[in-house]
N, C-alpha and C. Protein backbone atom coordinates (compact mmCIF):
# COMPACT_ATOMS: atom_id res chain seq x y z
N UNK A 1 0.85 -1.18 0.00
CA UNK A 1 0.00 0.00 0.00
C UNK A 1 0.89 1.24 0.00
N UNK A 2 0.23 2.21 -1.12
CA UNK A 2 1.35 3.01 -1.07
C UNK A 2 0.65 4.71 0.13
N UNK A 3 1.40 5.33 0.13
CA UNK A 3 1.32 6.40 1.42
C UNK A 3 0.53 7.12 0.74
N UNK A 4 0.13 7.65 -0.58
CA UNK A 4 -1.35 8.23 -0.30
C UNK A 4 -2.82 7.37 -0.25
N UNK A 5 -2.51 5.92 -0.46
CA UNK A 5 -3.66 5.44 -0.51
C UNK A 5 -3.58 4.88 1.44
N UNK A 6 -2.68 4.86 2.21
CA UNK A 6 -2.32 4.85 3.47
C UNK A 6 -3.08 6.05 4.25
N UNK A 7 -3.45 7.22 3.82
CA UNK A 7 -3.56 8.43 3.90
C UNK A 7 -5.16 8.21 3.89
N UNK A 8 -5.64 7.92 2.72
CA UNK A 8 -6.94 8.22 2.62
C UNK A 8 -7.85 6.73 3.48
N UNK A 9 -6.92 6.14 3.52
CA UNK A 9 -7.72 4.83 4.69
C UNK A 9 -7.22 5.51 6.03
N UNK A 10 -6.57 5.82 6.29
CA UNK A 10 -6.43 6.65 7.83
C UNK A 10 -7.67 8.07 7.69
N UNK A 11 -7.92 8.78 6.88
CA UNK A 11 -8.77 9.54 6.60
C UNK A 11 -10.47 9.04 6.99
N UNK A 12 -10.32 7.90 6.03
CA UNK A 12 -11.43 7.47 6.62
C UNK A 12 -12.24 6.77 7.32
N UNK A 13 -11.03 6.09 8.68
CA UNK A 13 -10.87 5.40 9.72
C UNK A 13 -11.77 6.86 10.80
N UNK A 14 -10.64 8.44 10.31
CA UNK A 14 -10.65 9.17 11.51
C UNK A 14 -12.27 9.83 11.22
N UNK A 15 -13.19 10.02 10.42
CA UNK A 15 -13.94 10.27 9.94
C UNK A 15 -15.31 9.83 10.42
N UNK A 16 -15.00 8.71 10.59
CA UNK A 16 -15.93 7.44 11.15
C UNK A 16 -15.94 7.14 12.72
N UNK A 17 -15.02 8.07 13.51
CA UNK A 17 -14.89 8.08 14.61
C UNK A 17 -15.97 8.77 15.44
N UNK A 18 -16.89 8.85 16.62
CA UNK A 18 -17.79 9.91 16.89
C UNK A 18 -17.32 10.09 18.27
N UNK A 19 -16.36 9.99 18.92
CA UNK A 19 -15.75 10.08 20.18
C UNK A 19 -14.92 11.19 19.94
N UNK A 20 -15.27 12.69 20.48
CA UNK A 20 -14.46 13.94 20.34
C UNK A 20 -13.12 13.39 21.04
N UNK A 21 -13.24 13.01 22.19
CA UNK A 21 -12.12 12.67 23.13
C UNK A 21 -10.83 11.98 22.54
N UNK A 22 -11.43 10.94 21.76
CA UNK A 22 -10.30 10.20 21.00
C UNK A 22 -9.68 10.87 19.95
N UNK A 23 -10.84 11.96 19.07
CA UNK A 23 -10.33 12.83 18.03
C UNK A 23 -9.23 13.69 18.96
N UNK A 24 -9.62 14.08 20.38
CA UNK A 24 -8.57 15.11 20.82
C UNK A 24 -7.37 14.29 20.71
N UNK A 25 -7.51 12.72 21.32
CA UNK A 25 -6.47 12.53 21.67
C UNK A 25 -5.05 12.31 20.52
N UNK A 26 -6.04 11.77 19.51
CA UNK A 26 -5.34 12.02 18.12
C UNK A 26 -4.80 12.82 17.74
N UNK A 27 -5.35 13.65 17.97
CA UNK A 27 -4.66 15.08 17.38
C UNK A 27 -3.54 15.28 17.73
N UNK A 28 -3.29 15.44 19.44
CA UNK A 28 -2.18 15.71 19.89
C UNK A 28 -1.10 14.23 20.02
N UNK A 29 -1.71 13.24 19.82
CA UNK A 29 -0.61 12.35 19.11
C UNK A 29 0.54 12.86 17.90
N UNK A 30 -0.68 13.20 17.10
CA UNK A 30 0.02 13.82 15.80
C UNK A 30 0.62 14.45 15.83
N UNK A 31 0.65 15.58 16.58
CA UNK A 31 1.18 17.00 17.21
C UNK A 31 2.80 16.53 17.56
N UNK A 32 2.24 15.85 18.93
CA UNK A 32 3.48 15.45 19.70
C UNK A 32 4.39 14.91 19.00
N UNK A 33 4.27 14.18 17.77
CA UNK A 33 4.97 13.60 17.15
C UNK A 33 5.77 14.02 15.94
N UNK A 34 4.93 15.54 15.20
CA UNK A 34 5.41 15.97 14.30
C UNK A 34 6.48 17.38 15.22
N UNK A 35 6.29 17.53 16.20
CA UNK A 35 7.33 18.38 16.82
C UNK A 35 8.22 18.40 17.49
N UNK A 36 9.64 18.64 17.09
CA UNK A 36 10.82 18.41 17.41
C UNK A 36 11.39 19.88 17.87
N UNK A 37 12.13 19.53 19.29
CA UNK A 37 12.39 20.68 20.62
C UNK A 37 13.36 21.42 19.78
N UNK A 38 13.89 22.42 19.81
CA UNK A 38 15.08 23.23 19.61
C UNK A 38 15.85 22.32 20.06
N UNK A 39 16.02 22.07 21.31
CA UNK A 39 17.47 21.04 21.32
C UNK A 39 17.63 19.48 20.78
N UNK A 40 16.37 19.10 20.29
CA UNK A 40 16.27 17.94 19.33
C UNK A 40 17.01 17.91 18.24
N UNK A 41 16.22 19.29 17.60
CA UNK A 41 16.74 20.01 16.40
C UNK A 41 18.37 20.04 15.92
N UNK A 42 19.02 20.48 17.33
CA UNK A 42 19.92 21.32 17.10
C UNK A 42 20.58 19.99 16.77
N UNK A 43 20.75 18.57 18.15
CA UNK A 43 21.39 17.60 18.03
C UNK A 43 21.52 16.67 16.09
N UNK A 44 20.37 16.95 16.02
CA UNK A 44 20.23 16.45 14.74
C UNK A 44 21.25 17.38 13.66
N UNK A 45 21.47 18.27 13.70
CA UNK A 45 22.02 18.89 12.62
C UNK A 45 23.28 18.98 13.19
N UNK A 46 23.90 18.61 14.34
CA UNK A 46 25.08 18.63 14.47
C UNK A 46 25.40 16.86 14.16
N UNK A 47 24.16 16.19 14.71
CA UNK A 47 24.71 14.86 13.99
C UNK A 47 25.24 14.84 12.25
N UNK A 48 24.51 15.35 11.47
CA UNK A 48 24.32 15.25 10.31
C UNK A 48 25.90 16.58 9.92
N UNK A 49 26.10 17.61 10.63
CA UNK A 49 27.19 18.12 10.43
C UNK A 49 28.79 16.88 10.66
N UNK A 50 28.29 16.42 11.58
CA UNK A 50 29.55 15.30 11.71
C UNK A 50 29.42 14.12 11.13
N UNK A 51 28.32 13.65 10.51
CA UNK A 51 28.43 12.87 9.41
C UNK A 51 28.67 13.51 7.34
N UNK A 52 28.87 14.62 7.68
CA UNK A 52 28.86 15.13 6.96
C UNK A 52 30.91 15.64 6.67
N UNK A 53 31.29 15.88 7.55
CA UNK A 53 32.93 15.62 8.06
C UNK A 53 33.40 14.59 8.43
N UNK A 54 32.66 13.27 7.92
CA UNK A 54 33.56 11.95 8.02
C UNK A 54 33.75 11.78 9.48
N UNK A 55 32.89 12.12 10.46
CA UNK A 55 33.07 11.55 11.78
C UNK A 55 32.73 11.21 12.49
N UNK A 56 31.37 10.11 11.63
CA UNK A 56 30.86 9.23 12.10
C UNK A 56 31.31 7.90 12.47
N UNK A 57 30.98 7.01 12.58
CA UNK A 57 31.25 5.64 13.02
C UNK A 57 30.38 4.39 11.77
N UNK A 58 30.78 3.80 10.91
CA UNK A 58 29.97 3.10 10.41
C UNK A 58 29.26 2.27 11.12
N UNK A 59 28.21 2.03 10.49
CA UNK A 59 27.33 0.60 11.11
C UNK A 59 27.66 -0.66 11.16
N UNK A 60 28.61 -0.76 9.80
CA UNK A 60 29.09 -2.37 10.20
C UNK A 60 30.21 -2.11 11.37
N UNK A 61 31.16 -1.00 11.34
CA UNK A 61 31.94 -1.19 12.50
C UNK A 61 31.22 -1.06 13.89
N UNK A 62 30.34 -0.72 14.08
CA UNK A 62 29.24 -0.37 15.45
C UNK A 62 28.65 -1.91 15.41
N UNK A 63 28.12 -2.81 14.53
CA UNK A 63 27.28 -3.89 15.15
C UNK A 63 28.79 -4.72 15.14
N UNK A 64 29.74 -4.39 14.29
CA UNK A 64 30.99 -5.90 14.90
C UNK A 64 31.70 -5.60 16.28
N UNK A 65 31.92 -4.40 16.40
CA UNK A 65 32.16 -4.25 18.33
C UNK A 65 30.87 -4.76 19.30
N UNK A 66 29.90 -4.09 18.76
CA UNK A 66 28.71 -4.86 19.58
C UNK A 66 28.57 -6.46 18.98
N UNK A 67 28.89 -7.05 18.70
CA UNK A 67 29.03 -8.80 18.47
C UNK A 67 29.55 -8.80 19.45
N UNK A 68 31.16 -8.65 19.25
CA UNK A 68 32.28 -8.57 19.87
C UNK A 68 32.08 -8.59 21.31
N UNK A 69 31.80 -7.21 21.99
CA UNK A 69 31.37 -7.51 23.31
C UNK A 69 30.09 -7.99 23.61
N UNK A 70 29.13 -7.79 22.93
CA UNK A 70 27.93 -8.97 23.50
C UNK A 70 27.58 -9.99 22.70
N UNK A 71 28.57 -11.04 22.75
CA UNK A 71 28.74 -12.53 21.87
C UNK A 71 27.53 -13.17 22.09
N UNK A 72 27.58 -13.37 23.52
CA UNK A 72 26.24 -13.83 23.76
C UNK A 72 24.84 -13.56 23.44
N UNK A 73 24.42 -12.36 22.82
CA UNK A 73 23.27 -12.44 22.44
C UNK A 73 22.82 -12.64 20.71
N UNK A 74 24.51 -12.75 20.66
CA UNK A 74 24.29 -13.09 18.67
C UNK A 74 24.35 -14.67 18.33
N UNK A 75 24.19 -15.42 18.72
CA UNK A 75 24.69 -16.96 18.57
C UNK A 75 23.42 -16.88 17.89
């Protein structure tokens, strides 16, 4: 299913709802979720500044140290 046809079945899930309370609570689900703090923000663009200067950490080197020290949960 692609994201506008995702869209219009969530559309008309919320439509069909007659509980204001749950519409509130929805809402500010949505809310809460589409808003990111100034210091969220900021972390993010300094992440992306230091992946952006090569000074990140790859992923394969991050999950083979984590093998490495936790052997036990990769068997």
């Amino acid at each position: 299913m692609d994201i506008q046809t995702s869209k219009i079945e969530l559309a008309k899930v919320i439509l069909d709802i007659e509980n204001p309370k749950l519409i509130e609570e929805i809402i500010n689900l949505i809310q809460s979720k589409s808003t990111l703090t100034e210091k969220q923000k900021l972390a993010i663009d300094e992440a992306i500044h230091s992946l952006d200067n090569k000074e990140g950490i790859s992923h394969n080197l991050v999950m083979e140290e984590t093998k490495n020290r936790y052997s036990k949960y990769f068997k």
